[in-house]
N, C-alpha and C. Protein backbone atom coordinates (compact mmCIF):
# COMPACT_ATOMS: atom_id res chain seq x y z
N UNK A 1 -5.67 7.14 -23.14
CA UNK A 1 -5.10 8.39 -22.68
C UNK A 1 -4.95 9.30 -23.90
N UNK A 2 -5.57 10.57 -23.63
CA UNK A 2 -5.30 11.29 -24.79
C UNK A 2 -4.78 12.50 -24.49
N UNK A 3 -3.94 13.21 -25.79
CA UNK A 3 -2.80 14.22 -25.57
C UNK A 3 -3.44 15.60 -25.93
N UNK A 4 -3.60 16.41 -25.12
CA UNK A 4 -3.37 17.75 -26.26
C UNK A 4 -2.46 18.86 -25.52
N UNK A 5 -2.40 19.75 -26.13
CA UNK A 5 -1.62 21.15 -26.19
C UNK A 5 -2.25 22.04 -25.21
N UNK A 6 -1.33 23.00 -24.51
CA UNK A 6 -1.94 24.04 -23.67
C UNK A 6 -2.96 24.59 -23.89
N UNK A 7 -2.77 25.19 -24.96
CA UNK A 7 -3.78 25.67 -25.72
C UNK A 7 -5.05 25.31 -25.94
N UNK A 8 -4.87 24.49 -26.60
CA UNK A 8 -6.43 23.36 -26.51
C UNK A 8 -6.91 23.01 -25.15
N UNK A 9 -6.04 22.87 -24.12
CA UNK A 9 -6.64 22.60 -22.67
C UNK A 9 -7.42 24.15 -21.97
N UNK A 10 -6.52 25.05 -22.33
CA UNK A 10 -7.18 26.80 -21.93
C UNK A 10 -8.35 26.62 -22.82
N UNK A 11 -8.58 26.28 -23.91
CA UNK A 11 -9.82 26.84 -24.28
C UNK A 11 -11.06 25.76 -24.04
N UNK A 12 -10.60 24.35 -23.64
CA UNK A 12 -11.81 23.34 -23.97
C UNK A 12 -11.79 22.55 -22.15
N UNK A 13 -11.89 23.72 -21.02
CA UNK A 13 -10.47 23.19 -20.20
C UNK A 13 -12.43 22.26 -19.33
N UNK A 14 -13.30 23.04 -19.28
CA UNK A 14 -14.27 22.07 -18.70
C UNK A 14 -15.01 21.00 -19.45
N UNK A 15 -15.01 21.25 -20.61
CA UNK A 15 -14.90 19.60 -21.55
C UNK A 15 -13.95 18.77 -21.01
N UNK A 16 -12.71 18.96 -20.69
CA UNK A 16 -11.63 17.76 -20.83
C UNK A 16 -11.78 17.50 -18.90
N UNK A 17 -12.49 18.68 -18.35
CA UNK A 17 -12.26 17.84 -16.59
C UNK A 17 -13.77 17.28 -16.83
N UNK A 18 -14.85 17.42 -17.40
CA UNK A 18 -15.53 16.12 -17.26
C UNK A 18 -15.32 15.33 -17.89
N UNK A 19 -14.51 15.10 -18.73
CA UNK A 19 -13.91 14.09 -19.47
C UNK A 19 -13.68 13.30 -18.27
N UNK A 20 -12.26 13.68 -17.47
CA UNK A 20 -11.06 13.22 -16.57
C UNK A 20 -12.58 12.40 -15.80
N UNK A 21 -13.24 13.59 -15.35
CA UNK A 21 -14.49 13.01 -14.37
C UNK A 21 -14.89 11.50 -14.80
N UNK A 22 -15.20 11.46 -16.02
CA UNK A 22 -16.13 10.50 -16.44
C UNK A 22 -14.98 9.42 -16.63
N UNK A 23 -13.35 9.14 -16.18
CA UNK A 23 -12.61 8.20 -15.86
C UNK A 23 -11.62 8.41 -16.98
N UNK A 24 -11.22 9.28 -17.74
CA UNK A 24 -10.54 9.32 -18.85
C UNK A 24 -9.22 10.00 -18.43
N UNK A 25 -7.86 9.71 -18.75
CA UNK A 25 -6.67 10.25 -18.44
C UNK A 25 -6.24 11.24 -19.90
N UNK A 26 -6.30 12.35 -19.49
CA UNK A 26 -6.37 13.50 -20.72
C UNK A 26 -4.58 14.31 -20.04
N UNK A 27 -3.64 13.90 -21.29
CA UNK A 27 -2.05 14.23 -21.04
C UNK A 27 -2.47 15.65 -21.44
N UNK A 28 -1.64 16.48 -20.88
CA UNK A 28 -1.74 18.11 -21.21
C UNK A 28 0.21 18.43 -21.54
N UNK A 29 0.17 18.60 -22.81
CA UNK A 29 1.87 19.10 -23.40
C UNK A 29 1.77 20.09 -23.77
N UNK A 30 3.15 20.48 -23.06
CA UNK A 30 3.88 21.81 -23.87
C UNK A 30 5.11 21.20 -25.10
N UNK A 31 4.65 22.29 -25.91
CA UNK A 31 5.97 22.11 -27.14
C UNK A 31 6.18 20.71 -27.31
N UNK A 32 4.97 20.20 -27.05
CA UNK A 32 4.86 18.19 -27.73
C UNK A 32 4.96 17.33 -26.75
N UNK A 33 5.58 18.17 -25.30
CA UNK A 33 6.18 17.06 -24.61
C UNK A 33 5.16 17.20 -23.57
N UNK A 34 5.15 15.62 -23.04
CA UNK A 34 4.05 15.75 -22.17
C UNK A 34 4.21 16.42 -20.68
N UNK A 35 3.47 17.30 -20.04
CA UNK A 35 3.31 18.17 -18.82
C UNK A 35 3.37 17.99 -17.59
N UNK A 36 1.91 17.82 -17.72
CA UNK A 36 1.05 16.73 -16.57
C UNK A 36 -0.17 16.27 -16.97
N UNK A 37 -1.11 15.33 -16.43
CA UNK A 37 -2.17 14.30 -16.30
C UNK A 37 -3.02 14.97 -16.15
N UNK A 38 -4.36 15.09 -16.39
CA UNK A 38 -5.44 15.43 -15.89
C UNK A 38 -6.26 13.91 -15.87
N UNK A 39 -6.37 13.90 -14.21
CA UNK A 39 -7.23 12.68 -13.65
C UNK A 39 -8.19 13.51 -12.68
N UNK A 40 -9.23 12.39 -12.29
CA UNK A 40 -10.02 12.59 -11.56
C UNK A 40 -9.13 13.03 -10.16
N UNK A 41 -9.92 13.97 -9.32
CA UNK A 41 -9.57 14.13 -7.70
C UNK A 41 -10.03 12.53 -7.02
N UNK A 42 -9.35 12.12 -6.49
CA UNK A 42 -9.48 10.30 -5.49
C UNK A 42 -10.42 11.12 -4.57
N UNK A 43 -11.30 10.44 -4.26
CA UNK A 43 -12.47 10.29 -3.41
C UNK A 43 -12.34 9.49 -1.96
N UNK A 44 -12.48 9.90 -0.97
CA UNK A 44 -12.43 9.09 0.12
C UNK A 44 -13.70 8.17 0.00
N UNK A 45 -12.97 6.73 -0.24
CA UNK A 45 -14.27 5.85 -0.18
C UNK A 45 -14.79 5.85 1.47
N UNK A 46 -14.29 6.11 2.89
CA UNK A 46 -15.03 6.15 3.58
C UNK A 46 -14.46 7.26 5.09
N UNK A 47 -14.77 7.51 5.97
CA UNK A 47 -14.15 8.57 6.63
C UNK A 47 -13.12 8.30 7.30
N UNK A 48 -12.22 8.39 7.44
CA UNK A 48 -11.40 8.58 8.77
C UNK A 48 -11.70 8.07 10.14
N UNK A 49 -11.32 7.06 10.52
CA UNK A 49 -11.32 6.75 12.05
C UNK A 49 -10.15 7.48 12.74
N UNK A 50 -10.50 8.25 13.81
CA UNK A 50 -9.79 8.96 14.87
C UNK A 50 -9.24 7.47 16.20
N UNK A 51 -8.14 7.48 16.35
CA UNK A 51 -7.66 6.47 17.53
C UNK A 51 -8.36 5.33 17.51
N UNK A 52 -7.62 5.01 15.57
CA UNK A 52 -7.72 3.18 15.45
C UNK A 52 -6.44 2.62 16.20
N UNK A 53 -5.38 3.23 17.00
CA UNK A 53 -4.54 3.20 17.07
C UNK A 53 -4.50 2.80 19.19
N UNK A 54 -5.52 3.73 19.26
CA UNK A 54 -5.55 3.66 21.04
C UNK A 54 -5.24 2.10 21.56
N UNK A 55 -4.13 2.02 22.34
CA UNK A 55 -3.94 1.13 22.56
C UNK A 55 -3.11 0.18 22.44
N UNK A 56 -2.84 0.19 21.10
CA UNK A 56 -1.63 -0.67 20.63
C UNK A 56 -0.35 -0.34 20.55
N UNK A 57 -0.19 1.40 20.93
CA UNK A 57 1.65 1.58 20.95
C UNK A 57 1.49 1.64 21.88
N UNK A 58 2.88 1.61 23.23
CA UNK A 58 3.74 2.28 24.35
C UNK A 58 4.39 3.33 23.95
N UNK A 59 4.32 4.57 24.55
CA UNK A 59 5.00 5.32 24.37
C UNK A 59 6.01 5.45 25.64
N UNK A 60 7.82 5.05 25.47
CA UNK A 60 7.97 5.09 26.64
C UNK A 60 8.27 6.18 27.58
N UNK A 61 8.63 6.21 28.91
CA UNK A 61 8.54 7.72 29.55
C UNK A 61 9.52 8.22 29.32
N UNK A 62 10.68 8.00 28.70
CA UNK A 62 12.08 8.83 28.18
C UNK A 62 11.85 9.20 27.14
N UNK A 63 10.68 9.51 25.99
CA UNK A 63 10.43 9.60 24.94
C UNK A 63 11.41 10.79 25.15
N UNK A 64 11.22 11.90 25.43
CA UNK A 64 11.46 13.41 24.85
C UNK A 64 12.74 13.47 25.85
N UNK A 65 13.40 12.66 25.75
CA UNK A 65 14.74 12.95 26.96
C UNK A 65 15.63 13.26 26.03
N UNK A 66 16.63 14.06 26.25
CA UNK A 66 18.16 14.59 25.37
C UNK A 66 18.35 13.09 24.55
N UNK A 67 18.79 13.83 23.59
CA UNK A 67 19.60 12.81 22.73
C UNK A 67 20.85 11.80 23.19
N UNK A 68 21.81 10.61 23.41
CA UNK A 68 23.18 10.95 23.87
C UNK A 68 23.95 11.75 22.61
N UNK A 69 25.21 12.42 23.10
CA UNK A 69 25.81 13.42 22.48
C UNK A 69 26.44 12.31 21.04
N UNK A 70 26.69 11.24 20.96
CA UNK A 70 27.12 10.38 19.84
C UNK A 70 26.16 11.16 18.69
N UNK A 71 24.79 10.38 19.40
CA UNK A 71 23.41 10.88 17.94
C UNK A 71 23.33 11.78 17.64
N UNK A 72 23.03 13.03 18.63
CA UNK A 72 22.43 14.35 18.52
C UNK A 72 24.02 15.25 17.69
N UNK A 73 25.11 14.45 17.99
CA UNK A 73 26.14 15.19 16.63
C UNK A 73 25.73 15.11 15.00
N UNK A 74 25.65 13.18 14.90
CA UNK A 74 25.45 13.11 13.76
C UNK A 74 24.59 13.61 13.00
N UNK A 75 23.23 13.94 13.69
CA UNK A 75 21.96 14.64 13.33
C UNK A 75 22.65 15.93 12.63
N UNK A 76 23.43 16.76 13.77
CA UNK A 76 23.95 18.16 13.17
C UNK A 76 25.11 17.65 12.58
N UNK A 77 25.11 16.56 11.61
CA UNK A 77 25.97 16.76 10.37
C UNK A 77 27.64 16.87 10.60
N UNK A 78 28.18 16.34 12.01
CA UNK A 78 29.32 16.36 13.14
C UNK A 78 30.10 15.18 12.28
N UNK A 79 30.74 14.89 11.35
CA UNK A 79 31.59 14.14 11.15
C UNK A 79 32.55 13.04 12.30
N UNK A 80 32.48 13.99 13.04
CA UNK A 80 33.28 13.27 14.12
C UNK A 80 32.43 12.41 15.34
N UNK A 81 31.03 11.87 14.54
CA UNK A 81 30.16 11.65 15.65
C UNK A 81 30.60 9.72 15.28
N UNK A 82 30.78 9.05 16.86
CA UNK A 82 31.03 8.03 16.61
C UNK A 82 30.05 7.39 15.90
N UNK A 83 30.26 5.95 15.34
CA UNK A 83 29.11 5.28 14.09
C UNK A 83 29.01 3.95 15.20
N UNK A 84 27.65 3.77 15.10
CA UNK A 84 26.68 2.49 15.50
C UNK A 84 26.02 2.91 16.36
């Protein structure tokens, strides 16, 4: 991992991302201290499956029904909402 200065990153800034490219962790500091990382962007090693999921939850039919008034206090931060 190697360090440099703002400065040096503004002026050498597509040297140091094919650097990052080519697997190298290049620290970028201000006033000595370190900033942030320059790494590679993560790559999707493969695509996205849409409804790997079909099938295996229940959703039940009260999903979207009122809260009881106990929960839906504590949510709004109700001190006085009973506990358990």
């Amino acid at each position: 991992m190697r360090t440099v200065n703002i400065h040096e990153a503004k002026t050498h800034l597509s040297r140091l991302v094919e650097e990052a490219n080519a697997g190298d962790e290049i620290v970028i500091a201000k006033a000595g201290k370190p900033a942030v990382v320059l790494v590679p962007a993560r790559k999707n090693r493969r695509p996205r499956t849409l409804g790997w999921l079909a099938g295996k939850l229940e959703v039940p039919d009260d999903f979207d029904a009122p809260l009881p008034d106990g929960i839906l206090a504590a949510f709004e931060g109700d001190d006085r909402a009973p506990a358990g």
